[in-house]
C-alpha atoms as a PDB file:
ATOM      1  CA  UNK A   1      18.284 -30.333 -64.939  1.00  0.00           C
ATOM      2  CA  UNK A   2      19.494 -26.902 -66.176  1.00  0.00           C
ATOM      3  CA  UNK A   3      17.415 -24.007 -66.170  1.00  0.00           C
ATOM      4  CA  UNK A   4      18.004 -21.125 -68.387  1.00  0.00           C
ATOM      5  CA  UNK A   5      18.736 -17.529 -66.262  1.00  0.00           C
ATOM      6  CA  UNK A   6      15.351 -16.500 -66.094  1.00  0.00           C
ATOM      7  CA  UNK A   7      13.872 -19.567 -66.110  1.00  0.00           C
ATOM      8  CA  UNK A   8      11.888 -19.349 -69.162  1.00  0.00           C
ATOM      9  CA  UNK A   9      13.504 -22.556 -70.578  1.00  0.00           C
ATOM     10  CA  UNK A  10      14.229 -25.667 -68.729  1.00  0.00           C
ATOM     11  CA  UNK A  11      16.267 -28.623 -70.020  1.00  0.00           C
ATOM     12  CA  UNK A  12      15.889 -32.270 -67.811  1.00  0.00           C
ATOM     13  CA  UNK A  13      18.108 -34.430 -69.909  1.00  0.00           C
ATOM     14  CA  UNK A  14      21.018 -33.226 -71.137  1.00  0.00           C
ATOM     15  CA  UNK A  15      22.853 -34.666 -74.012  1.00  0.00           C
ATOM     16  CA  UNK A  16      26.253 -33.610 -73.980  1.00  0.00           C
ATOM     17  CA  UNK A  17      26.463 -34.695 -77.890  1.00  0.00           C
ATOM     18  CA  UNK A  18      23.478 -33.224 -79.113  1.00  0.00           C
ATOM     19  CA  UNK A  19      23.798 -30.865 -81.972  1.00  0.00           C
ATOM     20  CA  UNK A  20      20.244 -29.640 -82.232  1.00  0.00           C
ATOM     21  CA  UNK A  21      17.814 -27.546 -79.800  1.00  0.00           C
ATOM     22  CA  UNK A  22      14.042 -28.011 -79.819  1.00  0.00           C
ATOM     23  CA  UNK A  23      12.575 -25.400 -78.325  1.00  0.00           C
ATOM     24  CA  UNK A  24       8.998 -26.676 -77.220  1.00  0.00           C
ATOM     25  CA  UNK A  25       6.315 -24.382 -76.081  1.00  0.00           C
ATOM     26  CA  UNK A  26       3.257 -25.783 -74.382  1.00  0.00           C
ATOM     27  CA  UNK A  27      -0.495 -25.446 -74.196  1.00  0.00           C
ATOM     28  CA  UNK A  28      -2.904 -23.358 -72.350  1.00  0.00           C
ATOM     29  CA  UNK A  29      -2.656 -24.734 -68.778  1.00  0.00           C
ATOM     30  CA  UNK A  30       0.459 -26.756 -69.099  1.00  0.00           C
ATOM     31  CA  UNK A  31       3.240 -26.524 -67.461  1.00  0.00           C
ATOM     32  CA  UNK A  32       7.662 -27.654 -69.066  1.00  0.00           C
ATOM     33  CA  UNK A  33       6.840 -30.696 -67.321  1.00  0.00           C
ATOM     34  CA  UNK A  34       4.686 -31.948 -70.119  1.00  0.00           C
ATOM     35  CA  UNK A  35       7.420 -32.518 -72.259  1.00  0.00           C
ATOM     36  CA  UNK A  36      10.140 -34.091 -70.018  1.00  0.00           C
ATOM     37  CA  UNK A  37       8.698 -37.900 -71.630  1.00  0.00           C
ATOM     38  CA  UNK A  38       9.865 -36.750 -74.598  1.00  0.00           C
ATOM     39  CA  UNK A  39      13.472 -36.044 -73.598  1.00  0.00           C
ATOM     40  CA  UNK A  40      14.204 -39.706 -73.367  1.00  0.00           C
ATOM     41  CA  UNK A  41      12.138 -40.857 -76.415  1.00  0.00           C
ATOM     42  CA  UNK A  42      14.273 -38.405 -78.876  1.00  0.00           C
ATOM     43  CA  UNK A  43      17.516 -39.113 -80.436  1.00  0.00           C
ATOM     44  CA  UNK A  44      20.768 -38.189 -78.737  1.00  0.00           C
ATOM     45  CA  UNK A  45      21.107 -35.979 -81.108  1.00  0.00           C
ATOM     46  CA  UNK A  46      18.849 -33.288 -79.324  1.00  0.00           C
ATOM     47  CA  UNK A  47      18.232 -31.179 -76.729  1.00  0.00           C
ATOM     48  CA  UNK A  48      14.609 -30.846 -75.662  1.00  0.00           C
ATOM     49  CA  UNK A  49      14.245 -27.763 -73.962  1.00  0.00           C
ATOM     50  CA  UNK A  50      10.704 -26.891 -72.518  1.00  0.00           C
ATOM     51  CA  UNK A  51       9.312 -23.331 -71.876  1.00  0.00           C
ATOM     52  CA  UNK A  52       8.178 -22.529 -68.364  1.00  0.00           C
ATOM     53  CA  UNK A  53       5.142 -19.738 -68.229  1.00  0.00           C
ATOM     54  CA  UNK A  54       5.216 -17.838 -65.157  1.00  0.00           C
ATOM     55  CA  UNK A  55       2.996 -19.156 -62.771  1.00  0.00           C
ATOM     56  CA  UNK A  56       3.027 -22.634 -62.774  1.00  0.00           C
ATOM     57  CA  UNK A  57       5.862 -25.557 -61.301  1.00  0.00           C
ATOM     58  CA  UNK A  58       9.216 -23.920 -60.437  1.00  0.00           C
ATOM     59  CA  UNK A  59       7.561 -20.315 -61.149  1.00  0.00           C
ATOM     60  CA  UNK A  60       4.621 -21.195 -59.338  1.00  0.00           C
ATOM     61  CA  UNK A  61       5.429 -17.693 -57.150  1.00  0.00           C
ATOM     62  CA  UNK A  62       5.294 -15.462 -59.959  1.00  0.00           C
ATOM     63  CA  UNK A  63       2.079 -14.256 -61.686  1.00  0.00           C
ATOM     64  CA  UNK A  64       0.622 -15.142 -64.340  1.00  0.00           C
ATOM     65  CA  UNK A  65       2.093 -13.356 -68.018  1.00  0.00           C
ATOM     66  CA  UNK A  66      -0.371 -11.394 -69.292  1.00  0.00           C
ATOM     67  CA  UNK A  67       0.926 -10.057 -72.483  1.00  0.00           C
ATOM     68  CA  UNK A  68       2.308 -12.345 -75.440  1.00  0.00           C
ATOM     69  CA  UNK A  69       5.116  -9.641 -76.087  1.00  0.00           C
ATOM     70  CA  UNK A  70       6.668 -10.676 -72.401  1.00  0.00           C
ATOM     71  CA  UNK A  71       6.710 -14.449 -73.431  1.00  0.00           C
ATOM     72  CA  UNK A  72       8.188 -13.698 -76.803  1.00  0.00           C
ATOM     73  CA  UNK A  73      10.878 -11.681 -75.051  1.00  0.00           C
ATOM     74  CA  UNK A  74      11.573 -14.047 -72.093  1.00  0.00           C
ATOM     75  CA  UNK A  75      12.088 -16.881 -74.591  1.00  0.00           C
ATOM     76  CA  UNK A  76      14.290 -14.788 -76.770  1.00  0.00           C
ATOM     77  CA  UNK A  77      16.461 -13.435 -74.281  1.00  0.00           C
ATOM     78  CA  UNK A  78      16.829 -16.586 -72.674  1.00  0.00           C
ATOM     79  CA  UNK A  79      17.746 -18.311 -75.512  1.00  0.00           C
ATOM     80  CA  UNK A  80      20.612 -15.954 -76.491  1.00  0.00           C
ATOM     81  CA  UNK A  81      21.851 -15.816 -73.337  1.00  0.00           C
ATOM     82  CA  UNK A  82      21.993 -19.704 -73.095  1.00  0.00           C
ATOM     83  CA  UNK A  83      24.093 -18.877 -77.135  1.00  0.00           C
ATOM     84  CA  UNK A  84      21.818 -21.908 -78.268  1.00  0.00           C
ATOM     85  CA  UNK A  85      21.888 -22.499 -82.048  1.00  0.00           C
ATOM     86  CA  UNK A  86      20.861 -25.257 -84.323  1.00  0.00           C
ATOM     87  CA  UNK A  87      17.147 -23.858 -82.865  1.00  0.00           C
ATOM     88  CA  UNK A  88      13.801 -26.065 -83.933  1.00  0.00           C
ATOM     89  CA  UNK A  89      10.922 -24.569 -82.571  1.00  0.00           C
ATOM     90  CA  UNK A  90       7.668 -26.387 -81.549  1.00  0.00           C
ATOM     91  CA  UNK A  91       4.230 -25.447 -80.434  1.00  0.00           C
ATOM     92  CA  UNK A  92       0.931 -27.008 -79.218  1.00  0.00           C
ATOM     93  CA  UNK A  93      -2.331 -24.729 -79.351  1.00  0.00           C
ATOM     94  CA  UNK A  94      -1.350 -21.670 -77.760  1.00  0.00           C
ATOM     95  CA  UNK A  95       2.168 -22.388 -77.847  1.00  0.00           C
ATOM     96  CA  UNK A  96       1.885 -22.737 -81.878  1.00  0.00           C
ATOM     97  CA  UNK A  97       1.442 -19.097 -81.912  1.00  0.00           C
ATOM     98  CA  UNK A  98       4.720 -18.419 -79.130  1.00  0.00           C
ATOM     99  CA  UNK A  99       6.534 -20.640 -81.493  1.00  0.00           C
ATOM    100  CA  UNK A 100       5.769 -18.883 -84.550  1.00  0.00           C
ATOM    101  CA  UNK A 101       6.059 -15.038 -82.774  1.00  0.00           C
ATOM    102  CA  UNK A 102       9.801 -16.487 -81.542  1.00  0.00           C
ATOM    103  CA  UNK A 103      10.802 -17.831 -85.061  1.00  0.00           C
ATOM    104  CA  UNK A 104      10.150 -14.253 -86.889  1.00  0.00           C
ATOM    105  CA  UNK A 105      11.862 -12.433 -83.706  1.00  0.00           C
ATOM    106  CA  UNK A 106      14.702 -14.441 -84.433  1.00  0.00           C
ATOM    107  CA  UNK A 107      14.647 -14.227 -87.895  1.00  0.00           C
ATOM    108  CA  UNK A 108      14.048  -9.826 -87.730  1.00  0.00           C
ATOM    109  CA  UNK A 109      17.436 -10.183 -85.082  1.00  0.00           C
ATOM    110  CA  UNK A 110      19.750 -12.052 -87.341  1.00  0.00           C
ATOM    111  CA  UNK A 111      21.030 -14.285 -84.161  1.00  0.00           C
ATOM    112  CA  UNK A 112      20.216 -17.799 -83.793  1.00  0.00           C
ATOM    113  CA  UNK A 113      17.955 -18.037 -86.635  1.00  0.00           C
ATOM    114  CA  UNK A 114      15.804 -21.221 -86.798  1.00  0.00           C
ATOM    115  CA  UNK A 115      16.283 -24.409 -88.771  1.00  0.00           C
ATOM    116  CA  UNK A 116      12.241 -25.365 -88.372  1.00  0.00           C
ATOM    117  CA  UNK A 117       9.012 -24.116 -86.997  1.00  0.00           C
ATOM    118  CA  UNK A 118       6.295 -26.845 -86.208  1.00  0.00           C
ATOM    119  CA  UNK A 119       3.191 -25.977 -85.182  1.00  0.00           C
ATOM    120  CA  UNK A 120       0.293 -27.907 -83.740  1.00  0.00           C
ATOM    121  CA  UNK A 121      -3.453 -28.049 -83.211  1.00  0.00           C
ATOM    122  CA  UNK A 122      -4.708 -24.426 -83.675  1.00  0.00           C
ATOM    123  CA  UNK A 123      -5.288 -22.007 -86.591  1.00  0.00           C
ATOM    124  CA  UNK A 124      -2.783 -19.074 -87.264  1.00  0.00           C
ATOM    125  CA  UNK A 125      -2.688 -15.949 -85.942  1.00  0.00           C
ATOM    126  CA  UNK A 126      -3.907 -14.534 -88.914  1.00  0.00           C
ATOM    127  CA  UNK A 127      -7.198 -16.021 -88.901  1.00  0.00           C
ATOM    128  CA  UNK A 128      -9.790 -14.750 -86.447  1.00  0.00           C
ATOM    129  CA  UNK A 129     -10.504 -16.349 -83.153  1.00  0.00           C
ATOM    130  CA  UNK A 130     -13.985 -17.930 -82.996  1.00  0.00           C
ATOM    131  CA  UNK A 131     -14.455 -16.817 -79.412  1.00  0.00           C
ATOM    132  CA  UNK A 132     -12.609 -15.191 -76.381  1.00  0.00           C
ATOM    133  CA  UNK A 133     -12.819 -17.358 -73.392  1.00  0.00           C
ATOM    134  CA  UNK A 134     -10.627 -15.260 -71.263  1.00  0.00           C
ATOM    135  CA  UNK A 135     -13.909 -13.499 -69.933  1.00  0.00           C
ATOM    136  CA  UNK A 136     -16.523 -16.782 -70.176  1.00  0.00           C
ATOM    137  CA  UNK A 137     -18.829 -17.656 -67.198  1.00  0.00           C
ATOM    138  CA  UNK A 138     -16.734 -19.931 -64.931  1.00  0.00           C
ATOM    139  CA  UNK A 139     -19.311 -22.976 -66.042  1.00  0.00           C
ATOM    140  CA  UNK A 140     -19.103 -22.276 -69.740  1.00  0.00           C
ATOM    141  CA  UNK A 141     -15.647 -22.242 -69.476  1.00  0.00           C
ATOM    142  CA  UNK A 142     -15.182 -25.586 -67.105  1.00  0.00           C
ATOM    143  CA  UNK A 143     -17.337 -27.060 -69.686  1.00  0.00           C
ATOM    144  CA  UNK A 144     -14.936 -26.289 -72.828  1.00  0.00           C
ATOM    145  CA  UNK A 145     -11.748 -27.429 -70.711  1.00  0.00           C
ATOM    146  CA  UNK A 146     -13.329 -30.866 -70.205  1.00  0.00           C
ATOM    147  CA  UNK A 147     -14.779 -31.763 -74.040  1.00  0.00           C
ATOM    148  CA  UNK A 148     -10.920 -30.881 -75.557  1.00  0.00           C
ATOM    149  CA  UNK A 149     -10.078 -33.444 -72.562  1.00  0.00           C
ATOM    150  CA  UNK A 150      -7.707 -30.810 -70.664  1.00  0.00           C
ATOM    151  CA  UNK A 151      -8.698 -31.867 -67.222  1.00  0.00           C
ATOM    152  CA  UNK A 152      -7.949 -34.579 -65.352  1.00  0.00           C
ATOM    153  CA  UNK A 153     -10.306 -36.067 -63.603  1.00  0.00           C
ATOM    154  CA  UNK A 154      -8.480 -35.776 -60.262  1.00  0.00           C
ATOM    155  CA  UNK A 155      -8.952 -32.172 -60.408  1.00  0.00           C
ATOM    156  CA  UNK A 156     -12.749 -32.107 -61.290  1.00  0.00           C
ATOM    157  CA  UNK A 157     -12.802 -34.032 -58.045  1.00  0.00           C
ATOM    158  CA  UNK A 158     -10.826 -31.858 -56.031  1.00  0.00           C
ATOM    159  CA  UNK A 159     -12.720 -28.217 -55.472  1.00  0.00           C
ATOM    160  CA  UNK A 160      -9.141 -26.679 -54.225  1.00  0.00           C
ATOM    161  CA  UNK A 161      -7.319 -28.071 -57.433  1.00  0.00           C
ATOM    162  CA  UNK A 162     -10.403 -26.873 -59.905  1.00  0.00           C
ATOM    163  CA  UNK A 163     -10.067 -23.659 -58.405  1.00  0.00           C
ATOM    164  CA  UNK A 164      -6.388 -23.223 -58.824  1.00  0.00           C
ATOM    165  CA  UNK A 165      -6.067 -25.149 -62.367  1.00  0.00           C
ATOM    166  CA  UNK A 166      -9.316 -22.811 -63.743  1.00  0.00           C
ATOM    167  CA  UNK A 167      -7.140 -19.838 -62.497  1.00  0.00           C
ATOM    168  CA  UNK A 168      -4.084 -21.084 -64.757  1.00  0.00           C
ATOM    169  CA  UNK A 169      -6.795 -21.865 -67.388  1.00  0.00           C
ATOM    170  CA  UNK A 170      -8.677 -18.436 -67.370  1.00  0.00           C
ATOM    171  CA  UNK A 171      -4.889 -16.634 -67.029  1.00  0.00           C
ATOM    172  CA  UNK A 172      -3.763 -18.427 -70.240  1.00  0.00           C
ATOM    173  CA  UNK A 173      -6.655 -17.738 -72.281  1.00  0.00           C
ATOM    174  CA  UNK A 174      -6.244 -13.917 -71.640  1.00  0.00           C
ATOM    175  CA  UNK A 175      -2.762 -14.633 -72.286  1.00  0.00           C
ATOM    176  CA  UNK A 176      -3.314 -16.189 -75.618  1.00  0.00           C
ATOM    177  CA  UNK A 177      -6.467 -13.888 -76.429  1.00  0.00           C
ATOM    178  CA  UNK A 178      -3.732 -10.885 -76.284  1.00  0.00           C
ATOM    179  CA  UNK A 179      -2.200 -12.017 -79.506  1.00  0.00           C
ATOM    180  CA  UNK A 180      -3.835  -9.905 -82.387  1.00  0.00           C
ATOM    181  CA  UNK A 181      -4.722 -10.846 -85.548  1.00  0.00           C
ATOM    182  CA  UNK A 182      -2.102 -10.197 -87.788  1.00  0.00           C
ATOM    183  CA  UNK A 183      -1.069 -10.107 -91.406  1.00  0.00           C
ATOM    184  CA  UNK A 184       1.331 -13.193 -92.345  1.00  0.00           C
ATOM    185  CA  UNK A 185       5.092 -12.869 -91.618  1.00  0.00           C
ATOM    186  CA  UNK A 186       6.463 -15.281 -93.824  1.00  0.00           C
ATOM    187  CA  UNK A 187       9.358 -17.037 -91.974  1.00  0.00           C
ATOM    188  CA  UNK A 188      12.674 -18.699 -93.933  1.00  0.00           C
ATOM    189  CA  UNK A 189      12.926 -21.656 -92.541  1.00  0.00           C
ATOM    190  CA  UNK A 190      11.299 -25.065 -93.033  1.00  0.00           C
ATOM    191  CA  UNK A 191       7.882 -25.593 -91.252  1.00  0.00           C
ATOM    192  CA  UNK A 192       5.355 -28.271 -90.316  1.00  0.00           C
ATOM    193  CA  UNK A 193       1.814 -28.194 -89.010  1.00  0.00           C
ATOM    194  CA  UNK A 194       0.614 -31.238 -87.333  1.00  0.00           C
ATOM    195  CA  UNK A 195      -3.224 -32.049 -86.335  1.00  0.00           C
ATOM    196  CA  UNK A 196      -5.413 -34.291 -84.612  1.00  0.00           C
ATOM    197  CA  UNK A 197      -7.850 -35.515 -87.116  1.00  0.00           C
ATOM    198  CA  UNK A 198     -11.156 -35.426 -84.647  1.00  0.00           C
ATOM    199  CA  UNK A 199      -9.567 -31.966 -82.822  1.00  0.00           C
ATOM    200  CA  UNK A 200     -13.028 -29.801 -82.903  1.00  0.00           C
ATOM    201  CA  UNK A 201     -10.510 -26.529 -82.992  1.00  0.00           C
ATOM    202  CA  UNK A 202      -9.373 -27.448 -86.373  1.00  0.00           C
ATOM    203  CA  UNK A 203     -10.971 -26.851 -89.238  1.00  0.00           C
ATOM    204  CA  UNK A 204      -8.973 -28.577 -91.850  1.00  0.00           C
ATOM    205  CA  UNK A 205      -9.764 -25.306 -94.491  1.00  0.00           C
ATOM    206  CA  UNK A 206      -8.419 -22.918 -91.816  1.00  0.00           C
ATOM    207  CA  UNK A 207      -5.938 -25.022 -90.765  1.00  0.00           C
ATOM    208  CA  UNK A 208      -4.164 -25.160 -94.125  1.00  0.00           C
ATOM    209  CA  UNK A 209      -3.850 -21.099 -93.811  1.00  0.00           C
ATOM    210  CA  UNK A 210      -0.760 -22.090 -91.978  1.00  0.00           C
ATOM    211  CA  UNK A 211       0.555 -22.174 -95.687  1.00  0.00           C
ATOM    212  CA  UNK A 212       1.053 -17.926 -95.444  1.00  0.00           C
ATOM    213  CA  UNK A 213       3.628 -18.133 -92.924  1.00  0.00           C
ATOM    214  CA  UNK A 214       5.769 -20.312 -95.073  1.00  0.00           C
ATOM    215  CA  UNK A 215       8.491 -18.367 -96.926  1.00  0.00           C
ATOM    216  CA  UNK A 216      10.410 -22.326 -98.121  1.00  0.00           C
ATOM    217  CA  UNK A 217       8.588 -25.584 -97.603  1.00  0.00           C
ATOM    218  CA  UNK A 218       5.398 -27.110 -95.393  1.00  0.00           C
ATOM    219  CA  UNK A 219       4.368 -29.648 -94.439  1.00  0.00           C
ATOM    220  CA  UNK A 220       1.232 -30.996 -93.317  1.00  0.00           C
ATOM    221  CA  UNK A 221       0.812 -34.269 -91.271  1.00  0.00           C
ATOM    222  CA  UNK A 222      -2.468 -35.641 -89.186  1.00  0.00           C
ATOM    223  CA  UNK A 223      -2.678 -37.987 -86.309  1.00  0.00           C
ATOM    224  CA  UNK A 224      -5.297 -39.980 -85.150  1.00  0.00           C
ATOM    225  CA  UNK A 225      -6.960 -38.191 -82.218  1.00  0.00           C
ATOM    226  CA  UNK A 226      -8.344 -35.113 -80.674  1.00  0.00           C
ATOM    227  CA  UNK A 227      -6.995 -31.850 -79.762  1.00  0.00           C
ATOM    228  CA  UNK A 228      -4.341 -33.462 -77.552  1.00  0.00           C
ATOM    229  CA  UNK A 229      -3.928 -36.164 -79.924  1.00  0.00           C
ATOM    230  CA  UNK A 230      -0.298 -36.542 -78.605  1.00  0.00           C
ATOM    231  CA  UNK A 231      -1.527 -37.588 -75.051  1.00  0.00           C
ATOM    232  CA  UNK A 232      -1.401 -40.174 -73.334  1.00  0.00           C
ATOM    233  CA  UNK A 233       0.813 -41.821 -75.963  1.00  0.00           C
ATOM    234  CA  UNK A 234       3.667 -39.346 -77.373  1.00  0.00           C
ATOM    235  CA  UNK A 235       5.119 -41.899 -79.358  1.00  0.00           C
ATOM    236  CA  UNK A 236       3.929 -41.532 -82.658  1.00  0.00           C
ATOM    237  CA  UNK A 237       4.315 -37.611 -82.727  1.00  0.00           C
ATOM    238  CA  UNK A 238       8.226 -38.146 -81.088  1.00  0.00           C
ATOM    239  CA  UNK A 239       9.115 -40.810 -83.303  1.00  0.00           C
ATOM    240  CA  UNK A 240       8.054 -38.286 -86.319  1.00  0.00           C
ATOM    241  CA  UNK A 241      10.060 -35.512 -84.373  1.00  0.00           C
ATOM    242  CA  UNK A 242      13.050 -38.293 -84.130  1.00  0.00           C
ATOM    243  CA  UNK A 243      13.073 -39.264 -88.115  1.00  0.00           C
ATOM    244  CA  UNK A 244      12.835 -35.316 -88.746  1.00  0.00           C
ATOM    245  CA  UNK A 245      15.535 -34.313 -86.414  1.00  0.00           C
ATOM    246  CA  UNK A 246      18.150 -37.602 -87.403  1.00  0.00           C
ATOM    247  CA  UNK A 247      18.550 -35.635 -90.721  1.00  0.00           C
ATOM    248  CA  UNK A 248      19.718 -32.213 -89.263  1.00  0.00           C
END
């Protein structure tokens, strides 16, 4: 496992021969660990690097970010340290909106520039947020967590682990709530925007808003499922990632 020098990216299987870097940034409450399945189910043809929030797994010690700015910055820094190129970014929910902030940083730099954004299961930044959750009563918010299917049941079980896990939950949502809305900054490279078709956070009309960020081509793709359409089985959303990422 490598991690990158301030451990904002970690990478579990590397491919000595890989030629292309996905850059995958996860969900409110998730941790890099998410996407270590999908190392092995991608072609050998890519790295699968995962960013780490402070706060959770191997940064469990540090607190929580606060400010989107600091998680743009980590990733970017990070990234050119580690001198990776070939760069496709991808983002789930709040991590769409990482992905998309990293992609136009590393377009306005010049360095590294991205060959494709995809982004995932939430509305762009552009659009208005329906409600701020950061600040909810701790049973309204429980109560949200559990119909988009974010908790396991072993932690709704377990008062010690619903206490910790709400913490993460409440921390991201302040995190994610501190991204404004903002005019469209069309990006250059080539994007996708993938949805679960029963996700109750996308509306299909909003969803296709995605379309002002794209300065060449989008795409659009469904998946049969909810907001985490992509768990338990990965398969069908890595074996789109795989038939994407053969071409590059």
């Amino acid at each position: 496992m490598k991690v990158s020098p301030n451990k904002w990216l970690i990478n579990a299987q590397a491919k000595p021969s890989a030629s292309i870097n996905l850059v995958c940034f996860t969900f409110g409450g998730g941790g890099a660990s998410v996407y270590r399945p999908w190392g092995v189910q991608l072609p050998a043809n890519v790295n699968l690097w995962a960013v780490q929030l402070p706060g959770r797994e191997n940064r469990f010690n540090e607190p929580f970010a606060e400010d989107y700015r600091d998680v743009v910055k980590g990733v970017f820094e990070d990234l050119d340290a580690l001198g990776l190129t070939n760069l496709v970014l991808f983002g789930h929910s709040m991590g769409a909106h990482f992905a998309t902030l990293t992609a136009q940083q590393l377009e306005r730099i010049g360095r590294n520039r991205p060959r494709m954004l995809i982004v995932s299961g939430i509305k762009p930044p552009s659009l208005a947020k329906h409600k701020e959750w950061a600040n909810a009563p701790d049973d309204e918010l429980q109560n949200h967590v559990i119909s988009l299917g974010a908790m396991p049941e072993e932690v709704r079980d377990n008062e010690g682990f619903l206490e910790m896990y709400m913490e993460k939950i409440r921390a991201d949502y302040k995190l994610y709530e501190s991204v404004p809305q903002n005019t469209p900054v069309k990006v250059r490279c080539s994007m996708m925007a993938l949805f679960g078709d029963s996700d109750p956070l996308v509306n299909e009309g909003e969803f296709t808003h995605w379309r002002d960020y794209a300065g060449a081509d989008i795409s659009f793709q469904a998946f049969k499922g909810g907001h985490f359409y992509f768990q338990p089985d990965s398969a069908p959303l890595t074996q789109l990632l795989s038939d994407i990422l053969r071409r590059f």
